[in-house]
PDB file of N, CA and C in Angstrom:
ATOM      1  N   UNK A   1       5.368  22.518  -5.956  1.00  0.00           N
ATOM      2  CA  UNK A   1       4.798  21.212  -6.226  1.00  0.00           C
ATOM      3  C   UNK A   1       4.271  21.175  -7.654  1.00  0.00           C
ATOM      4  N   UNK A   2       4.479  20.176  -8.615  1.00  0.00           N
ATOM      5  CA  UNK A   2       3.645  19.909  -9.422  1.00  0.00           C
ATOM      6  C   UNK A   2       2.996  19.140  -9.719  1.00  0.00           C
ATOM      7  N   UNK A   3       1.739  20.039 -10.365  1.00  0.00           N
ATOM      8  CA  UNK A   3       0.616  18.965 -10.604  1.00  0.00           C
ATOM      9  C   UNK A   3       0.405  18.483 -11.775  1.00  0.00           C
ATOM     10  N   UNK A   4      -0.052  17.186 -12.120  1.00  0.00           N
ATOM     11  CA  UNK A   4      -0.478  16.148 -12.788  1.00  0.00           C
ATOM     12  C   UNK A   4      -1.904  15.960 -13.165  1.00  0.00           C
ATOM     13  N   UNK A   5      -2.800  16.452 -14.243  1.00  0.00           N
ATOM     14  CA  UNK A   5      -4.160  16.061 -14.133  1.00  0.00           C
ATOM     15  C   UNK A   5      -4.233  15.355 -15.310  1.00  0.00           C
ATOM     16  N   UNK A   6      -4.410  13.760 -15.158  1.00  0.00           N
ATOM     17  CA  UNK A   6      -4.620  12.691 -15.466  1.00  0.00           C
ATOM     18  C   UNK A   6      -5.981  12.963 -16.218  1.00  0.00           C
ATOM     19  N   UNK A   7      -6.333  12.619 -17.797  1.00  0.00           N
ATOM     20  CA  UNK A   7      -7.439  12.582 -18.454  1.00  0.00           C
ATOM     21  C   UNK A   7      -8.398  10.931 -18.381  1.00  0.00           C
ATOM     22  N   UNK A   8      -7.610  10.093 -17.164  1.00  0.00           N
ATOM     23  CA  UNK A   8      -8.529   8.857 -16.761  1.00  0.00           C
ATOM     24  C   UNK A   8      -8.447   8.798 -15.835  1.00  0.00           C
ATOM     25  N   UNK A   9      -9.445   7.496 -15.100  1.00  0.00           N
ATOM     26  CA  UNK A   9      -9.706   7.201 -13.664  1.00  0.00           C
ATOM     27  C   UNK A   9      -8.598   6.456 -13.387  1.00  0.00           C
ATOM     28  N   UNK A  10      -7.603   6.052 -14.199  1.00  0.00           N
ATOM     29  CA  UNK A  10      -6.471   5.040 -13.478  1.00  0.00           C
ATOM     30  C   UNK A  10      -4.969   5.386 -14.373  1.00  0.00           C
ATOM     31  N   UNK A  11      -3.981   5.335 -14.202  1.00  0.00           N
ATOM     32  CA  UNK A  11      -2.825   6.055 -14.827  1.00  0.00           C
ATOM     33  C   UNK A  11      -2.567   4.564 -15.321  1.00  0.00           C
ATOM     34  N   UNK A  12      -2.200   4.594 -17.045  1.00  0.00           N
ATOM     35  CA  UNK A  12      -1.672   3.122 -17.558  1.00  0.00           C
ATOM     36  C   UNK A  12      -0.980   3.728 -18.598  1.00  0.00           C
ATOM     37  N   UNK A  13      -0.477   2.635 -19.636  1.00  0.00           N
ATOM     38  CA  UNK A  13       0.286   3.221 -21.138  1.00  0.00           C
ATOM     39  C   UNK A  13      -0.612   3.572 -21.403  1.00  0.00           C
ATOM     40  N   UNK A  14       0.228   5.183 -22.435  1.00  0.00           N
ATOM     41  CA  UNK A  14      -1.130   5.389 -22.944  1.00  0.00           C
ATOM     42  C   UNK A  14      -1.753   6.657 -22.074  1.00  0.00           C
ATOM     43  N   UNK A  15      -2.110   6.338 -21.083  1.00  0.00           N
ATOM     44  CA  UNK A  15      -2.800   7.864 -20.620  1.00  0.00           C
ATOM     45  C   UNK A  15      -2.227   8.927 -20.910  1.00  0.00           C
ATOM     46  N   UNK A  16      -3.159  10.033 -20.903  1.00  0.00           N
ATOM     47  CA  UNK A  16      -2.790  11.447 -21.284  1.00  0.00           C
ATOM     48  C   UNK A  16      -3.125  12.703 -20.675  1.00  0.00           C
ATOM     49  N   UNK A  17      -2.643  13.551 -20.452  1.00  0.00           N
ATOM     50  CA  UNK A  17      -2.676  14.753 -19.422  1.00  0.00           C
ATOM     51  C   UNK A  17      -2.374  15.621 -19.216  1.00  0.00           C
ATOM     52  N   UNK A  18      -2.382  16.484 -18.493  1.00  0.00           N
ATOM     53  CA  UNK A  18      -1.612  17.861 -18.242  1.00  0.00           C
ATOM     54  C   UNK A  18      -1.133  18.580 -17.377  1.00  0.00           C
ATOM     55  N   UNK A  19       0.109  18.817 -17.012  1.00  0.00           N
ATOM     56  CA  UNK A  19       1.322  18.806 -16.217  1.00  0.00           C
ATOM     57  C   UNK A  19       1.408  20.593 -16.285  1.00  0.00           C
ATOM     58  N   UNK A  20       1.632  21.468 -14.752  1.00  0.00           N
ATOM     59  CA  UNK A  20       1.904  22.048 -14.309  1.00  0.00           C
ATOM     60  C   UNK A  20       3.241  22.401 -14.103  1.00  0.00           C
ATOM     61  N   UNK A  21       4.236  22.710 -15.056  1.00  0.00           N
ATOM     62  CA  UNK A  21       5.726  22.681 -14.800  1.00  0.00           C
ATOM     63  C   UNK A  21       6.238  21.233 -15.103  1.00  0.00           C
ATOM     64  N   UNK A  22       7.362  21.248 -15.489  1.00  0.00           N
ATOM     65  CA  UNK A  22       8.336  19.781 -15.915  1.00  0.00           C
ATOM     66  C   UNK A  22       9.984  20.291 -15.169  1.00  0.00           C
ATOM     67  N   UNK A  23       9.778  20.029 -13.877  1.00  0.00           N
ATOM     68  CA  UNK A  23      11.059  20.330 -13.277  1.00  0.00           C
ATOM     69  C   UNK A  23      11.744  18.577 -13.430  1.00  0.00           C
ATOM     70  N   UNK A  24      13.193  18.877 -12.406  1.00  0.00           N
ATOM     71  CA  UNK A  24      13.804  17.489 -12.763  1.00  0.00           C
ATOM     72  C   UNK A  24      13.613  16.785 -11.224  1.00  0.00           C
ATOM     73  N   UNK A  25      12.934  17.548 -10.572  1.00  0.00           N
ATOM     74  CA  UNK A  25      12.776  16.563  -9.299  1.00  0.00           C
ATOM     75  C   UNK A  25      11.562  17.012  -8.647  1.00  0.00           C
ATOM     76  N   UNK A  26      11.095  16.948  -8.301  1.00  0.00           N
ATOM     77  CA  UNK A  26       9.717  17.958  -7.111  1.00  0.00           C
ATOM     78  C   UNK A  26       8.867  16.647  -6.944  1.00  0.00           C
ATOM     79  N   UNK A  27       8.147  17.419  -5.683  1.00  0.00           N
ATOM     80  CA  UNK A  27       6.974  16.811  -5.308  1.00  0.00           C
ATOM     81  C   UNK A  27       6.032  16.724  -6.208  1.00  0.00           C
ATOM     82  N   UNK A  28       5.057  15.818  -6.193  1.00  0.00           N
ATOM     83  CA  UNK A  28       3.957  16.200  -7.162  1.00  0.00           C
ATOM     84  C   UNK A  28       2.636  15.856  -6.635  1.00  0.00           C
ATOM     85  N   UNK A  29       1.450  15.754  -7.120  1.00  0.00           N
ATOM     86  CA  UNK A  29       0.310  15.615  -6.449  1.00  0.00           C
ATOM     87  C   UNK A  29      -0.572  15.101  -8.241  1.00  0.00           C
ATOM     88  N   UNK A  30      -1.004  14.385  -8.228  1.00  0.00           N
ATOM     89  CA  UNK A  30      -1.714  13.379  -9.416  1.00  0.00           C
ATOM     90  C   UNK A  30      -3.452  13.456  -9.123  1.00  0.00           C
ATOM     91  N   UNK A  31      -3.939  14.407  -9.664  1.00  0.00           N
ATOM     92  CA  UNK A  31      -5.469  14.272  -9.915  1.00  0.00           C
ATOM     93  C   UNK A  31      -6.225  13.355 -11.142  1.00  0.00           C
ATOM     94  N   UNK A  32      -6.899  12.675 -10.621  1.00  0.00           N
ATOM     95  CA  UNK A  32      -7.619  11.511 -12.090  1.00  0.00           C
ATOM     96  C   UNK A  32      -9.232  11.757 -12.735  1.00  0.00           C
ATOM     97  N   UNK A  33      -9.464  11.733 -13.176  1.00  0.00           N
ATOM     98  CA  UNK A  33     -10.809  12.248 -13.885  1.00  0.00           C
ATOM     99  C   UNK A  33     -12.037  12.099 -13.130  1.00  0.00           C
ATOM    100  N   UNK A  34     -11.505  10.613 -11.973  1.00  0.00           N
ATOM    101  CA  UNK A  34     -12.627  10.189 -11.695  1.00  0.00           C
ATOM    102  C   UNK A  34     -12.793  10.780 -10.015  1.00  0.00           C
ATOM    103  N   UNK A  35     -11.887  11.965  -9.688  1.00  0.00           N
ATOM    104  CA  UNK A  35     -11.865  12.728  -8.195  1.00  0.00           C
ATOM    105  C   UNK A  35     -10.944  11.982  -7.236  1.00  0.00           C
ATOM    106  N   UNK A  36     -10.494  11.136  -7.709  1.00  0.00           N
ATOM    107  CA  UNK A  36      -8.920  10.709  -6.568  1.00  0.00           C
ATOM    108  C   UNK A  36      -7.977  11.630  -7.532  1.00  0.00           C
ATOM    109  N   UNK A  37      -7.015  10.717  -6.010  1.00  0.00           N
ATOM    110  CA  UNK A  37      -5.601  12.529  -6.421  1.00  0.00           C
ATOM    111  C   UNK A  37      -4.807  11.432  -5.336  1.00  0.00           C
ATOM    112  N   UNK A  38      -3.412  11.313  -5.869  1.00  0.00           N
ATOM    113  CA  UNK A  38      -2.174  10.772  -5.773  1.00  0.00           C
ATOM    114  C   UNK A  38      -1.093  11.430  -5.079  1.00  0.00           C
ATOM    115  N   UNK A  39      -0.291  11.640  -4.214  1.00  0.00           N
ATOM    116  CA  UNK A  39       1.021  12.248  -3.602  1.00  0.00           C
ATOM    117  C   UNK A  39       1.981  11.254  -4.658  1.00  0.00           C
ATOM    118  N   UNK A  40       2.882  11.898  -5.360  1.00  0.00           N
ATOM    119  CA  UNK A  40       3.934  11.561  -6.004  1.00  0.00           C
ATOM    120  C   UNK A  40       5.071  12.513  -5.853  1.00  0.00           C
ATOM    121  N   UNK A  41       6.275  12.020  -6.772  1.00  0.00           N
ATOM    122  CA  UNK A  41       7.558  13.004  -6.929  1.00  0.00           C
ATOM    123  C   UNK A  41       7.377  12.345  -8.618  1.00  0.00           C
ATOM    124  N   UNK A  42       8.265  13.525  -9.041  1.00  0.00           N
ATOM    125  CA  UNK A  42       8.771  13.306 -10.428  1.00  0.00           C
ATOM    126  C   UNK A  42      10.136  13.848  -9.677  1.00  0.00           C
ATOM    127  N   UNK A  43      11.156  12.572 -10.963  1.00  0.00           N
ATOM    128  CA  UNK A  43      12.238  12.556 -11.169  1.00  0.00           C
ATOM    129  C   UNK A  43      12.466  12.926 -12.713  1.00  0.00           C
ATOM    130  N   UNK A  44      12.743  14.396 -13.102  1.00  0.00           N
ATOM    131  CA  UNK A  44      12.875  13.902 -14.538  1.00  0.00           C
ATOM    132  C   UNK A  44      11.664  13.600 -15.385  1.00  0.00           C
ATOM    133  N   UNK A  45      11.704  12.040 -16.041  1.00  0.00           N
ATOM    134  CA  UNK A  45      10.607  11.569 -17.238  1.00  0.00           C
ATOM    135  C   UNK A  45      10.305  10.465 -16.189  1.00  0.00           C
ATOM    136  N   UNK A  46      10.337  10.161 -14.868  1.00  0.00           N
ATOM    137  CA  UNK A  46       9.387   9.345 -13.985  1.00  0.00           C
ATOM    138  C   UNK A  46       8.763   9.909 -13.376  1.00  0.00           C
ATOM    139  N   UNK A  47       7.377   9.362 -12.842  1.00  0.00           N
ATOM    140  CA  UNK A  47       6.930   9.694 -11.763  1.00  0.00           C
ATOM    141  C   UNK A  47       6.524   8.569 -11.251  1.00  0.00           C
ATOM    142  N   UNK A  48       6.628   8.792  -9.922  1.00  0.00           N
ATOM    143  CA  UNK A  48       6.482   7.613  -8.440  1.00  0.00           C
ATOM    144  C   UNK A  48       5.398   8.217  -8.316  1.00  0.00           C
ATOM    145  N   UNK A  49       4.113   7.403  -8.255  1.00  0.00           N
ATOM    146  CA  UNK A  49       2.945   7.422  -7.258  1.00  0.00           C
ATOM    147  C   UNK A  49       2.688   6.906  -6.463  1.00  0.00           C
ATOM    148  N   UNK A  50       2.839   7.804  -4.726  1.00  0.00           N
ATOM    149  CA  UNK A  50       2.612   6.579  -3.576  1.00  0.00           C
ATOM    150  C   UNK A  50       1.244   6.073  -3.776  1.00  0.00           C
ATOM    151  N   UNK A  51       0.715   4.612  -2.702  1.00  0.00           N
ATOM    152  CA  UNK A  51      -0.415   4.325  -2.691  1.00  0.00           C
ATOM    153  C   UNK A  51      -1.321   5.984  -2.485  1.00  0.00           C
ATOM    154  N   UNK A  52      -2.594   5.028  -3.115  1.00  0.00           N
ATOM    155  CA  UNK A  52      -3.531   5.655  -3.037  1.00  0.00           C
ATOM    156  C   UNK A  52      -5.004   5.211  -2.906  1.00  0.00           C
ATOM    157  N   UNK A  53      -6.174   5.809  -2.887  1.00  0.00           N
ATOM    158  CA  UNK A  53      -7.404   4.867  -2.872  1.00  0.00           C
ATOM    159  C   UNK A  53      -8.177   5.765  -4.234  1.00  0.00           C
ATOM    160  N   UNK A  54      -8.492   4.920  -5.202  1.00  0.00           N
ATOM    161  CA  UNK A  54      -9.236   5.159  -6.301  1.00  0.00           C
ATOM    162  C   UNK A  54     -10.579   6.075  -5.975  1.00  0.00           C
ATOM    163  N   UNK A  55     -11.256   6.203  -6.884  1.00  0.00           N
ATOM    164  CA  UNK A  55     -12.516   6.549  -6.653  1.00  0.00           C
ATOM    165  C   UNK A  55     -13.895   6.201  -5.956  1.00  0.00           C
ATOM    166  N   UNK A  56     -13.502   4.559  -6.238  1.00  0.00           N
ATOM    167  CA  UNK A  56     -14.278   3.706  -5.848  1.00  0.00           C
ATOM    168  C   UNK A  56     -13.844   3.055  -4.366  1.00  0.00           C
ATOM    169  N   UNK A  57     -13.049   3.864  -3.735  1.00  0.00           N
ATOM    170  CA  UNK A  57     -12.090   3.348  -2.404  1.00  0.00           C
ATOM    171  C   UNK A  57     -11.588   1.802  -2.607  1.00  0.00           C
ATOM    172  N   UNK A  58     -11.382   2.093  -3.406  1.00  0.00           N
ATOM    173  CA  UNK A  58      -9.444   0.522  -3.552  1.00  0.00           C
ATOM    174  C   UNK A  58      -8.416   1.357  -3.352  1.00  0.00           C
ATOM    175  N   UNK A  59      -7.702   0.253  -2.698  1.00  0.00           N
ATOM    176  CA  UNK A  59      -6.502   1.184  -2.578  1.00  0.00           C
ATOM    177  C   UNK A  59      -5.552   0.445  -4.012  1.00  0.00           C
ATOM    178  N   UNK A  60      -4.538   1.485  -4.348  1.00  0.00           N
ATOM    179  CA  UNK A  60      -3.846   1.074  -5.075  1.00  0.00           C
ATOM    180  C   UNK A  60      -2.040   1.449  -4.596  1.00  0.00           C
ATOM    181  N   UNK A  61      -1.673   0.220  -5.198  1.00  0.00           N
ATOM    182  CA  UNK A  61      -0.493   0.144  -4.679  1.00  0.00           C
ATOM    183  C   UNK A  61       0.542   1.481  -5.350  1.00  0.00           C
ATOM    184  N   UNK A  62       2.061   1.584  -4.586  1.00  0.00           N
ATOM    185  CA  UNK A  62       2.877   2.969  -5.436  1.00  0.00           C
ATOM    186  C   UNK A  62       3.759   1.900  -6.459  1.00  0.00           C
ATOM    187  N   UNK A  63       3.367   2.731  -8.172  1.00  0.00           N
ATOM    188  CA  UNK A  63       4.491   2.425  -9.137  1.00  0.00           C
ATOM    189  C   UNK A  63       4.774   3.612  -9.425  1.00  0.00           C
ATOM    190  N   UNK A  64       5.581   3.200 -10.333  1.00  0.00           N
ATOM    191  CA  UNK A  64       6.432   4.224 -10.982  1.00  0.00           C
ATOM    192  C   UNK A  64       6.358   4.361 -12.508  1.00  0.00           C
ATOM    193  N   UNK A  65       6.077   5.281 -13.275  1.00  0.00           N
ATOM    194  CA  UNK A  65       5.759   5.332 -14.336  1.00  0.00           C
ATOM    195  C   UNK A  65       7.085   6.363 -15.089  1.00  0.00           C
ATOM    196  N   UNK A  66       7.294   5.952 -16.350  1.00  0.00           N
ATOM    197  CA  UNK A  66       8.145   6.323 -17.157  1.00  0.00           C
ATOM    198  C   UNK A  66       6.989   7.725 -18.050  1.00  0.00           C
ATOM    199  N   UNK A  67       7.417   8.908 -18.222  1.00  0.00           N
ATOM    200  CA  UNK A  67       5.917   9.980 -18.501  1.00  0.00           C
ATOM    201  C   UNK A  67       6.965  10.740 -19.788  1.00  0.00           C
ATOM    202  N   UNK A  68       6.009  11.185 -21.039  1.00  0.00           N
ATOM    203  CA  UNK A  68       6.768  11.999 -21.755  1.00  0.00           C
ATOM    204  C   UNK A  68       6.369  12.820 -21.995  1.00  0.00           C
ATOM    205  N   UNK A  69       6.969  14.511 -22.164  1.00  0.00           N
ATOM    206  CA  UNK A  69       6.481  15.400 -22.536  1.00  0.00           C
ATOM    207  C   UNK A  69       5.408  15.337 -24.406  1.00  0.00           C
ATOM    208  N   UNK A  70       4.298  15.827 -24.184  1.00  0.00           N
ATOM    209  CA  UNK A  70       3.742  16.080 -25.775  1.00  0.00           C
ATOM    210  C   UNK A  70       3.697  17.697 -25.796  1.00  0.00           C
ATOM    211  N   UNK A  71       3.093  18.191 -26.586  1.00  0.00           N
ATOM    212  CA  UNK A  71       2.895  19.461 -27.391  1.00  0.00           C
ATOM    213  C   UNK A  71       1.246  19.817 -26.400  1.00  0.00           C
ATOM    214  N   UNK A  72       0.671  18.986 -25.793  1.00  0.00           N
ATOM    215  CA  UNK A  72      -0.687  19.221 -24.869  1.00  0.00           C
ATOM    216  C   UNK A  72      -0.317  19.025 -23.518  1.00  0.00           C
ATOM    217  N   UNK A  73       0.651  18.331 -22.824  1.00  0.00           N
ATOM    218  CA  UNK A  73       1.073  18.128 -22.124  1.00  0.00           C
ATOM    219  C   UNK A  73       1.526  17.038 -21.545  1.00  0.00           C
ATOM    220  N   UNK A  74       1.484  15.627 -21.240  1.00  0.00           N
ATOM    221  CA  UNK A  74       2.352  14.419 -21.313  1.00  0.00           C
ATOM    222  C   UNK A  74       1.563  12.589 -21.253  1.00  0.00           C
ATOM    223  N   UNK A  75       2.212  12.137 -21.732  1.00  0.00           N
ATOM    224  CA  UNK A  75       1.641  10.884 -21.919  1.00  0.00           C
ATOM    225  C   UNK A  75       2.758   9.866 -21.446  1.00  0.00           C
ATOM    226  N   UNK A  76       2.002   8.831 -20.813  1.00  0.00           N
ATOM    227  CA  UNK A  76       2.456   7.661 -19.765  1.00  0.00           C
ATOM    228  C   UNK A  76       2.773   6.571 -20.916  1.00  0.00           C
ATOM    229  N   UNK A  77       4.373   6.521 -20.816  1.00  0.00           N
ATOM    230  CA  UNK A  77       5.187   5.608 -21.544  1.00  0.00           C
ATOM    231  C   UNK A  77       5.094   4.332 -21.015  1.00  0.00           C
ATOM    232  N   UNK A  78       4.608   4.294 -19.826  1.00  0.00           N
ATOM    233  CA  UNK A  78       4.838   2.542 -19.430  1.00  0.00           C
ATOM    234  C   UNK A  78       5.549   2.718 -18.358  1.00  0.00           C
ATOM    235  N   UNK A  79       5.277   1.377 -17.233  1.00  0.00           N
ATOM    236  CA  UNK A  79       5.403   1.213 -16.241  1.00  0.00           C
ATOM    237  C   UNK A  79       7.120   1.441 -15.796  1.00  0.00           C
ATOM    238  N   UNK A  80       7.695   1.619 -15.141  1.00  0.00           N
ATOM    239  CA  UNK A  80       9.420   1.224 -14.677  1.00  0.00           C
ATOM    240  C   UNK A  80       8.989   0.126 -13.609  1.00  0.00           C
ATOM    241  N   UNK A  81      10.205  -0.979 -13.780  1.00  0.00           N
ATOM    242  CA  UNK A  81      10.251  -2.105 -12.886  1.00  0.00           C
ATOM    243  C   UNK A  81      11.126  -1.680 -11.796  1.00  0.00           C
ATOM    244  N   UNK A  82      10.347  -2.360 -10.827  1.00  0.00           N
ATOM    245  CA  UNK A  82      11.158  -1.982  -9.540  1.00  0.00           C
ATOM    246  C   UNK A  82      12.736  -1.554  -9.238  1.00  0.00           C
ATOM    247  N   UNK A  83      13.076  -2.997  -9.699  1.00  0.00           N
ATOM    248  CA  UNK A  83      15.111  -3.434  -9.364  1.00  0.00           C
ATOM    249  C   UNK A  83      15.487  -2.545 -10.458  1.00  0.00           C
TER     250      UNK A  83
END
């Protein structure tokens, strides 16, 4: 499995983080600064985050984010649209 630790309370463009392995498919699991933690997969330079409930218990719905490797470890390119 790899993990994802998110340097904010909510994954958007722009966020930044640090990634446990960069395989081209696996499970993953998404920790956020603010103590929620996400079940995802990475495909590659996406990752799918199923719902989840924030910190503050909202739930949030599953997107999919386009993620790129940096030299610290990876930053969130922006959302992928569904279709």
């Amino acid at each position: 499995m790899t993990e994802l630790e998110l340097w904010a309370d909510h994954i958007h463009r722009g966020a930044r983080g640090r990634i446990a392995g960069w395989p081209a498919h696996d499970d993953a699991l998404v920790r956020f600064a603010g103590g929620a933690q996400a079940n995802a997969t990475l495909w590659g330079e996406v990752l799918h985050v199923f719902p989840y409930l924030d910190a503050d218990g909202r739930r949030i719905e599953a997107r999919s984010w386009r993620i790129r490797p940096t030299r610290l470890g990876f930053r969130v390119e922006g959302r992928v649209s569904a279709g």
